[in-house]
Protein backbone atom coordinates (compact mmCIF):
# COMPACT_ATOMS: atom_id res chain seq x y z
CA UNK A 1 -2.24 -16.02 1.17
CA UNK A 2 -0.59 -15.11 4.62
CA UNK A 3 -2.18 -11.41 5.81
CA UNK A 4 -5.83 -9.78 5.12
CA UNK A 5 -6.29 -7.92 1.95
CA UNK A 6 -6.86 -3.89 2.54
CA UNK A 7 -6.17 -2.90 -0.85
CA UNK A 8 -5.73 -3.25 -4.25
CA UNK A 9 -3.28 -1.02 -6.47
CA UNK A 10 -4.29 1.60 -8.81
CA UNK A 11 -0.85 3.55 -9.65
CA UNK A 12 2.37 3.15 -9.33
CA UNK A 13 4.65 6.62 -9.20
CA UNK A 14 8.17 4.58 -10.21
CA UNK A 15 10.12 7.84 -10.18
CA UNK A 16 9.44 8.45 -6.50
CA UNK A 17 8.35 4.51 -5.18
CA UNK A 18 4.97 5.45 -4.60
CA UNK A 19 2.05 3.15 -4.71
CA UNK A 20 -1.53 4.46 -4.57
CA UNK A 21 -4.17 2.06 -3.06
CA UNK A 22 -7.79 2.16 -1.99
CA UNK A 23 -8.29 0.91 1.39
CA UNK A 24 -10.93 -1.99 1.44
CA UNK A 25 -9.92 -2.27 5.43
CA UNK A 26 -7.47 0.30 8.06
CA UNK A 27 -3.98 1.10 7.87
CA UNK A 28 -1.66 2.74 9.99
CA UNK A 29 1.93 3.58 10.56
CA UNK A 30 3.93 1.14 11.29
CA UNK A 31 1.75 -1.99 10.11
CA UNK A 32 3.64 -4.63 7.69
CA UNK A 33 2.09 -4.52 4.27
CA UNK A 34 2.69 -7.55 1.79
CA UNK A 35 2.19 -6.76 -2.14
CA UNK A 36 1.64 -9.61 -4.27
CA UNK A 37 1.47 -9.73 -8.33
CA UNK A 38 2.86 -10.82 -11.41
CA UNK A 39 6.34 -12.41 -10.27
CA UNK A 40 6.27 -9.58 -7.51
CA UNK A 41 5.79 -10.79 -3.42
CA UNK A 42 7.38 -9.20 -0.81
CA UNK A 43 6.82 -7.70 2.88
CA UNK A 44 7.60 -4.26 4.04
CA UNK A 45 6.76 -1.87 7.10
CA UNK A 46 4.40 1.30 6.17
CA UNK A 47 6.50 4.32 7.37
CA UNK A 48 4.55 6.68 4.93
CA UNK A 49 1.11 7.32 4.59
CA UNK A 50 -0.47 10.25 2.34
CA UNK A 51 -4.14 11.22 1.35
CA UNK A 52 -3.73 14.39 -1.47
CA UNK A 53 0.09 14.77 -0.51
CA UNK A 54 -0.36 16.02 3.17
CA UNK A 55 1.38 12.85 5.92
CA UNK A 56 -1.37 11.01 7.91
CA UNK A 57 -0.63 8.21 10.71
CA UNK A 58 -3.66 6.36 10.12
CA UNK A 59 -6.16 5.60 6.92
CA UNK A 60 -9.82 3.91 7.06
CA UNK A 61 -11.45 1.68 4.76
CA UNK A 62 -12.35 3.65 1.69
CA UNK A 63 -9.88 6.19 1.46
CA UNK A 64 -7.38 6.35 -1.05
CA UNK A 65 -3.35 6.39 0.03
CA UNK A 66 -0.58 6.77 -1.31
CA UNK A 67 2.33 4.67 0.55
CA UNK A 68 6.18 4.53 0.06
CA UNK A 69 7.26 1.01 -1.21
CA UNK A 70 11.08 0.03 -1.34
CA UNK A 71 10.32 -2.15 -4.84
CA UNK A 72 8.07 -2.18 -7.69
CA UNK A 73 4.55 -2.87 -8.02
CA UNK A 74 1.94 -2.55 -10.84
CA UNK A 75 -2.01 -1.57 -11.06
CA UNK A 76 -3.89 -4.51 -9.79
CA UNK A 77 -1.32 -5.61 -7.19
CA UNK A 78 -3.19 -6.71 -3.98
CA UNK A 79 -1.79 -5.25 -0.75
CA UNK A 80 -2.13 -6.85 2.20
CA UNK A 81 -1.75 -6.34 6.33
CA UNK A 82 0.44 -9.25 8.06
């Protein structure tokens, strides 16, 4: 697997493209995220980061995010930083 894992999903919010995730390493603004599962793999750039619905520009290992994702993921997705 190309990146390091940070993350693992726990929800999915289809309606507004929302994945929650809790951090196992950083994450900031601007770093590409990969998101791997089922028959789901692709790469985006994190330009939306939330912790209980108020914007942040940086997260640290433990907390729990919610970030904007352009497709579809499930619980149990791994996220990772490239």
């Amino acid at each position: 697997m190309e990146g390091k894992l940070i993350g693992e999903v726990f929800n999915f919010f289809e309606k507004v493209g929302v994945i929650a995730i809790k951090l196992t390493d950083k994450l900031n603004l601007g770093d590409s995220i990969r998101i791997v599962g089922g028959d789901v793999d692709f790469t985006e750039v994190v330009d939306s980061i939330q912790i209980d619905g108020k914007n942040i520009s940086s997260a640290k290992k433990g907390d729990d995010v919610g970030i904007k994702i352009s497709g579809k993921a499930r619980k149990g997705y791994k996220v990772y930083r490239v």
